[in-house]
PDB file of N, CA and C in Angstrom:
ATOM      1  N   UNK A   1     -11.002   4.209   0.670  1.00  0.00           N
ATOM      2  CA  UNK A   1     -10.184   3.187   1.283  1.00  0.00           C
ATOM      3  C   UNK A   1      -9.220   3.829   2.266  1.00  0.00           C
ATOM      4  N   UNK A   2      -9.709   3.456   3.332  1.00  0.00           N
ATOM      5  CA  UNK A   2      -8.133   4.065   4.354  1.00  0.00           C
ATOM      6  C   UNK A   2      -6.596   3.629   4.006  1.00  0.00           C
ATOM      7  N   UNK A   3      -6.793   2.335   3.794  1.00  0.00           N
ATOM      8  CA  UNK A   3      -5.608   2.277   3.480  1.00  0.00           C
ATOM      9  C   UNK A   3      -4.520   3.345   2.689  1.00  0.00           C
ATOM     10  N   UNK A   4      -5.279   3.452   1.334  1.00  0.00           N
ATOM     11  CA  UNK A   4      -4.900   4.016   0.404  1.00  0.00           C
ATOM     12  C   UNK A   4      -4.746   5.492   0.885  1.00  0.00           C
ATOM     13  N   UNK A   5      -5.871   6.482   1.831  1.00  0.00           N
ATOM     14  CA  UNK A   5      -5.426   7.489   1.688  1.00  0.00           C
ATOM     15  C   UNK A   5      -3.770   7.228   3.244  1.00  0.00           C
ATOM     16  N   UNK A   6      -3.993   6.599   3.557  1.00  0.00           N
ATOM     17  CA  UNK A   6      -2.750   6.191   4.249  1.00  0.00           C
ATOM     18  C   UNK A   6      -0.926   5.929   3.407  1.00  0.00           C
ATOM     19  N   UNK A   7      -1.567   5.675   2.350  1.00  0.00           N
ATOM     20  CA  UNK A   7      -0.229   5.225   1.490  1.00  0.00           C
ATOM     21  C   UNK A   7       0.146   6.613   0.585  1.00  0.00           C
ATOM     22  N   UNK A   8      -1.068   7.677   0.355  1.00  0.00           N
ATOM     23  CA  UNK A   8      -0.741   8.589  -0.520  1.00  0.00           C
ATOM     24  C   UNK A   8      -0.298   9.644   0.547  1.00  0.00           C
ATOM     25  N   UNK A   9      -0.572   9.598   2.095  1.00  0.00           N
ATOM     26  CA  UNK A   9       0.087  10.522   3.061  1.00  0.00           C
ATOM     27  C   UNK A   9       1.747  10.297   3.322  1.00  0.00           C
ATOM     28  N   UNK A  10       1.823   9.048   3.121  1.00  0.00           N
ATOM     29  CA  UNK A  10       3.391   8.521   3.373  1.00  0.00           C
ATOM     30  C   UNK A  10       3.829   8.515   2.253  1.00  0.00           C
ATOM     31  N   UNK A  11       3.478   8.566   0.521  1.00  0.00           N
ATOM     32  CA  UNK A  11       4.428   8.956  -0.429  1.00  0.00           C
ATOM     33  C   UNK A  11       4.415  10.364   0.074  1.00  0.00           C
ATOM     34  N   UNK A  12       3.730  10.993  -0.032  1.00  0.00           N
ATOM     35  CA  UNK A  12       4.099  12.801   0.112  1.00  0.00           C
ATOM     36  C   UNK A  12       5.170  12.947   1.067  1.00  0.00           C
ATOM     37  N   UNK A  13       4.947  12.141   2.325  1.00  0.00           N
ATOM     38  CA  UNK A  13       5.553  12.573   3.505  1.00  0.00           C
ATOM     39  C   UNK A  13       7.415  12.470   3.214  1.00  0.00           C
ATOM     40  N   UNK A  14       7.225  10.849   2.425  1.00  0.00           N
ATOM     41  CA  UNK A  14       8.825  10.689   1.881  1.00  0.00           C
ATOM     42  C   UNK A  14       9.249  11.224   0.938  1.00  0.00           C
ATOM     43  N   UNK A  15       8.518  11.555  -0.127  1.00  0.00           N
ATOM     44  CA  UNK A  15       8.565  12.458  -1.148  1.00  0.00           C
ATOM     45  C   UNK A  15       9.140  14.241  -0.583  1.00  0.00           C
ATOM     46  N   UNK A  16       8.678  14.658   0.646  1.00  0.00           N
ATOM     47  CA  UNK A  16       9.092  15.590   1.089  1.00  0.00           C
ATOM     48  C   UNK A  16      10.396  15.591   1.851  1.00  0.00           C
ATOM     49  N   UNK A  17      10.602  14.470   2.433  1.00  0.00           N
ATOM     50  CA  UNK A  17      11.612  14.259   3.430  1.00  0.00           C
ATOM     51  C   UNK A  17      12.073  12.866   3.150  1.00  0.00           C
ATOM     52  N   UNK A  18      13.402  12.625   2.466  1.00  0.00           N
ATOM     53  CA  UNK A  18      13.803  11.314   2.235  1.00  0.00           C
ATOM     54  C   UNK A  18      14.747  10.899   3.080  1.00  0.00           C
ATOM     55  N   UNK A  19      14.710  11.811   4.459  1.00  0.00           N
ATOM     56  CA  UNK A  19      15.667  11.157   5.367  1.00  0.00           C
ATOM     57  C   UNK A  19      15.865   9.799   5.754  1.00  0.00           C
ATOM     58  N   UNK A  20      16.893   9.272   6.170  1.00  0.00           N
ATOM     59  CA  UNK A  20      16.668   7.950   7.054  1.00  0.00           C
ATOM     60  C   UNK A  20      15.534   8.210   8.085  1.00  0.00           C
ATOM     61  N   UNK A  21      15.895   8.671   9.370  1.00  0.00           N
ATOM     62  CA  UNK A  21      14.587   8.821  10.040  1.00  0.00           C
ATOM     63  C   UNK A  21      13.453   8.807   9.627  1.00  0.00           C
ATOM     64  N   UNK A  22      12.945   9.717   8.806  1.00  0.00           N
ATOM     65  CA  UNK A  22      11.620  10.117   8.099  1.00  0.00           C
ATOM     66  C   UNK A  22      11.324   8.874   7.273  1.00  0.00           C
ATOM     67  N   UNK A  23      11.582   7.762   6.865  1.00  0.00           N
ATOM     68  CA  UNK A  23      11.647   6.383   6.369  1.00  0.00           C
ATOM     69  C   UNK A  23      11.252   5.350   7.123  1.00  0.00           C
ATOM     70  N   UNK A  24      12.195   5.669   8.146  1.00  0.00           N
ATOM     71  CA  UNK A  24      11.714   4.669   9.123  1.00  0.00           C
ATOM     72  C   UNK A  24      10.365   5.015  10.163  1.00  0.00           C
ATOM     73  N   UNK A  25      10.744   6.025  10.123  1.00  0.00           N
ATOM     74  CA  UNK A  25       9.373   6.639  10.760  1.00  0.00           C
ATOM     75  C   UNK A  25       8.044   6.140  10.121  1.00  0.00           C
ATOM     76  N   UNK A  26       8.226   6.949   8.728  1.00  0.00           N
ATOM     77  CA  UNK A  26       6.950   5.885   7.764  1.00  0.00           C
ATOM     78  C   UNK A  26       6.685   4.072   7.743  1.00  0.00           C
ATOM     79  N   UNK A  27       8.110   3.685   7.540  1.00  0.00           N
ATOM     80  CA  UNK A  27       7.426   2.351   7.787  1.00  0.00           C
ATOM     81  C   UNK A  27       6.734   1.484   8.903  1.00  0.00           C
ATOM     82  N   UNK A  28       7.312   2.391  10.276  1.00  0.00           N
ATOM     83  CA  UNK A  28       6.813   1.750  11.362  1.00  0.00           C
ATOM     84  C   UNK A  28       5.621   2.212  11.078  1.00  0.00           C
ATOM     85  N   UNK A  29       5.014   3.388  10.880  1.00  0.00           N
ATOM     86  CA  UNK A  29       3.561   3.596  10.864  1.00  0.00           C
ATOM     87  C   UNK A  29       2.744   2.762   9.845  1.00  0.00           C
ATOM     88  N   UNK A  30       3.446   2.763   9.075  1.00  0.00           N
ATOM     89  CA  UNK A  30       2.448   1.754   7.915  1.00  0.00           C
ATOM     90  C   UNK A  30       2.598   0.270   8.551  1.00  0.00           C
ATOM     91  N   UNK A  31       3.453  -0.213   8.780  1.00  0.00           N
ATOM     92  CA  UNK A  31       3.856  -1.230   9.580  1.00  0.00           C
ATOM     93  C   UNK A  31       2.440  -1.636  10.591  1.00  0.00           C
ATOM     94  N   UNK A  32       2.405  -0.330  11.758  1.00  0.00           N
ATOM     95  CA  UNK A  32       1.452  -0.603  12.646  1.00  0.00           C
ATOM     96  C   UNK A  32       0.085  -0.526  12.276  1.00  0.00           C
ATOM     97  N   UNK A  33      -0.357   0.447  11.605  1.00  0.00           N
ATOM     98  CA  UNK A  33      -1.380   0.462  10.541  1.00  0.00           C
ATOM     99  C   UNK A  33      -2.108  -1.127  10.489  1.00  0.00           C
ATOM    100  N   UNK A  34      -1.212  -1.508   9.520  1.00  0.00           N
ATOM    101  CA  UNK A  34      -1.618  -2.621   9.158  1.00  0.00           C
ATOM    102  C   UNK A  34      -1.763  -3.897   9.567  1.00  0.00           C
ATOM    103  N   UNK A  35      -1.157  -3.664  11.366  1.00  0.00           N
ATOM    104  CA  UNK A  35      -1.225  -5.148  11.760  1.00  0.00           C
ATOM    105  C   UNK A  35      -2.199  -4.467  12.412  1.00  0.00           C
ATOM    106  N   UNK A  36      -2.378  -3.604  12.910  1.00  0.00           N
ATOM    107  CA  UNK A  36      -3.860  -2.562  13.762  1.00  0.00           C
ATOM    108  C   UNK A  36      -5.023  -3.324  13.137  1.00  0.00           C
ATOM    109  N   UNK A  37      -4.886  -2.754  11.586  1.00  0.00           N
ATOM    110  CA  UNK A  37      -6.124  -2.775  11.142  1.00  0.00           C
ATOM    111  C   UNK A  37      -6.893  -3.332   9.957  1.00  0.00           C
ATOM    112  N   UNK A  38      -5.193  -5.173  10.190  1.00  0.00           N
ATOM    113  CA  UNK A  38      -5.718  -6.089   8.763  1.00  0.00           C
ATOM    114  C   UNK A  38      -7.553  -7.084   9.389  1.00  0.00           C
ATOM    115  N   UNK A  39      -7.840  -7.208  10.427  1.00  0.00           N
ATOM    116  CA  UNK A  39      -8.980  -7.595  10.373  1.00  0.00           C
ATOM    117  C   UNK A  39     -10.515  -6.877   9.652  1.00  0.00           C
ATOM    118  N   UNK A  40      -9.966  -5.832   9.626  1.00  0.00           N
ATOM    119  CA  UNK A  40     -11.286  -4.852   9.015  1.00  0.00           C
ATOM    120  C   UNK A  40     -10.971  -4.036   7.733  1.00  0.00           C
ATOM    121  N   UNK A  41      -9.714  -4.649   7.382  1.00  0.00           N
ATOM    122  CA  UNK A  41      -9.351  -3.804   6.204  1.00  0.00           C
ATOM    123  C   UNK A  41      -8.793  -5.051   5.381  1.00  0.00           C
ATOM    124  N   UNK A  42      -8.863  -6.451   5.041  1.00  0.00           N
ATOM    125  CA  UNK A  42      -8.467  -7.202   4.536  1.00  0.00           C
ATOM    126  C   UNK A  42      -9.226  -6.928   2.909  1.00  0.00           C
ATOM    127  N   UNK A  43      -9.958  -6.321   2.782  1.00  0.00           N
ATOM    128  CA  UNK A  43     -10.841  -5.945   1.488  1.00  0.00           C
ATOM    129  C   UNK A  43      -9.770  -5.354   0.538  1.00  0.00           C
ATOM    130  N   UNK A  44      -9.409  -4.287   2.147  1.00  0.00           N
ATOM    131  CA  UNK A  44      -8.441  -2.681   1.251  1.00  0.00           C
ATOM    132  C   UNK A  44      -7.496  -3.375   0.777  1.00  0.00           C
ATOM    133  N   UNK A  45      -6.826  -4.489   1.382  1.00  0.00           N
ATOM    134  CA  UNK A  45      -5.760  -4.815   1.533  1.00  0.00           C
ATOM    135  C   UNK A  45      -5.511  -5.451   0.197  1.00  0.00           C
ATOM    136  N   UNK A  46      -6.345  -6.441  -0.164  1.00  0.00           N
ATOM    137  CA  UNK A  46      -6.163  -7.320  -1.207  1.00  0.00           C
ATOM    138  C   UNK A  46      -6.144  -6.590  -2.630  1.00  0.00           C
ATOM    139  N   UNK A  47      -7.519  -5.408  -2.498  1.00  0.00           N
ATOM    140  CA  UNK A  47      -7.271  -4.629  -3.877  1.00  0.00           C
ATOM    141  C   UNK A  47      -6.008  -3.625  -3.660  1.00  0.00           C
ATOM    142  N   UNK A  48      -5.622  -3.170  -2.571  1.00  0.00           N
ATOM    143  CA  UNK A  48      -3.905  -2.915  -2.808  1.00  0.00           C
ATOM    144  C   UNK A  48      -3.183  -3.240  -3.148  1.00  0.00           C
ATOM    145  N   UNK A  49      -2.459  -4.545  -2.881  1.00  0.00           N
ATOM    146  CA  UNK A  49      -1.747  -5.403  -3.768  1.00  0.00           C
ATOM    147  C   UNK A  49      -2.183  -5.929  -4.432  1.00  0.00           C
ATOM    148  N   UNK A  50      -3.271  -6.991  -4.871  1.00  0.00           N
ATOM    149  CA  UNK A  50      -2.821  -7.923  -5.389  1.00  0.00           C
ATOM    150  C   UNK A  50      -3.968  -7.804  -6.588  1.00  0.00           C
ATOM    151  N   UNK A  51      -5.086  -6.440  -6.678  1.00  0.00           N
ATOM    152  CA  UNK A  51      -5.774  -5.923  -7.862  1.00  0.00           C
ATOM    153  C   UNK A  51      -4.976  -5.594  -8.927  1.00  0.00           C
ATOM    154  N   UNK A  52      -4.393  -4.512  -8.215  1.00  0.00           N
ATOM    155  CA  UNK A  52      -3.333  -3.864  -9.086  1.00  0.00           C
ATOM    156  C   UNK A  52      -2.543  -4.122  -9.758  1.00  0.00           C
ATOM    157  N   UNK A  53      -1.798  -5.587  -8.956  1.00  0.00           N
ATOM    158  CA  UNK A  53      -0.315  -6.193  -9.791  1.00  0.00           C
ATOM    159  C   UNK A  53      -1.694  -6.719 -10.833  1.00  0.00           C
ATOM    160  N   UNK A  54      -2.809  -7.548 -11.005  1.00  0.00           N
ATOM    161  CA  UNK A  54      -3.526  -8.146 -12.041  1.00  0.00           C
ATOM    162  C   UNK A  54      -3.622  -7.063 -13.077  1.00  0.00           C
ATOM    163  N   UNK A  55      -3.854  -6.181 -12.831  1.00  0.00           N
ATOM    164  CA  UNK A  55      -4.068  -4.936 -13.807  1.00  0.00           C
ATOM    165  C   UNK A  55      -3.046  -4.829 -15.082  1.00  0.00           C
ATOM    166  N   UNK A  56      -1.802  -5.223 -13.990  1.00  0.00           N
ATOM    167  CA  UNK A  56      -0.762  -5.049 -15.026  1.00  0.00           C
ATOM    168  C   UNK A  56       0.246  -6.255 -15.674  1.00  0.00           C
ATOM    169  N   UNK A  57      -0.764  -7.310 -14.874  1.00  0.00           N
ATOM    170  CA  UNK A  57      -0.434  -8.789 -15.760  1.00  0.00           C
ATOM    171  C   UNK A  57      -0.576  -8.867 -17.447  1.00  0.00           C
ATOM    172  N   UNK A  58      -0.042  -8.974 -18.394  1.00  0.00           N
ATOM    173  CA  UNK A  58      -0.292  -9.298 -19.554  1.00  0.00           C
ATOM    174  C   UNK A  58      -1.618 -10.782 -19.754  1.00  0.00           C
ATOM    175  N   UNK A  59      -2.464 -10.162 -20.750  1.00  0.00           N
ATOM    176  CA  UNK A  59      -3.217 -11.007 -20.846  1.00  0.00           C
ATOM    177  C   UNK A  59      -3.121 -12.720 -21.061  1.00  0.00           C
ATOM    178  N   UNK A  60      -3.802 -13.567 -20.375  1.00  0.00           N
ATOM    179  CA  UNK A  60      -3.353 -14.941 -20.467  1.00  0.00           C
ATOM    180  C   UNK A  60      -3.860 -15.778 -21.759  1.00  0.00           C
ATOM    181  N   UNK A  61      -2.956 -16.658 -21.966  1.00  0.00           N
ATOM    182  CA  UNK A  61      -3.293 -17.506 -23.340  1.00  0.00           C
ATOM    183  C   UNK A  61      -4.903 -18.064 -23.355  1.00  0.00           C
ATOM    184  N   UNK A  62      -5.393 -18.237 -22.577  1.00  0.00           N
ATOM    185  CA  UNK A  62      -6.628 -18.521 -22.600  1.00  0.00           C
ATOM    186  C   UNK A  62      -7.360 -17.268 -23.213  1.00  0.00           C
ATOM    187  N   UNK A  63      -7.018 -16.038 -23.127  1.00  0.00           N
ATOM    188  CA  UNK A  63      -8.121 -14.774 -23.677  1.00  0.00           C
ATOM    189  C   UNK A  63      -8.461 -14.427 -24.955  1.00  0.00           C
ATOM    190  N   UNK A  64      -6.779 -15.442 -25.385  1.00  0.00           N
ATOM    191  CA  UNK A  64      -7.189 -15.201 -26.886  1.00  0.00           C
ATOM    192  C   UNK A  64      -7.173 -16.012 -27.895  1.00  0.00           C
TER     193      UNK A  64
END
């Protein structure tokens, strides 16, 4: 997933450098990233958010 190796370059990057600059720097890039490249990455996109938060939903009254 590009996305993803995109998101694990910008934890390291802030993880290394928690400047203001270096923050904003990252978000504009993820920022542009993603309005670049939500037509062809709407796949990545959805199991980025919104797989993950399910993952860690508690199971629903219906399961059990």
């Amino acid at each position: 997933m590009p996305a993803s190796i995109l998101l694990e370059r910008i934890v390291r990057s802030t993880q290394d450098d928690d400047s203001p600059e270096n923050i904003q720097q990252c978000v504009e890039e993820t920022y542009n990233f993603f309005v670049r490249y939500t037509p062809i990455l709407s796949k990545d996109i959805y199991q980025l958010f919104f797989e993950e938060v399910n993952e860690q939903v508690p199971c629903s009254s219906k399961e059990h």
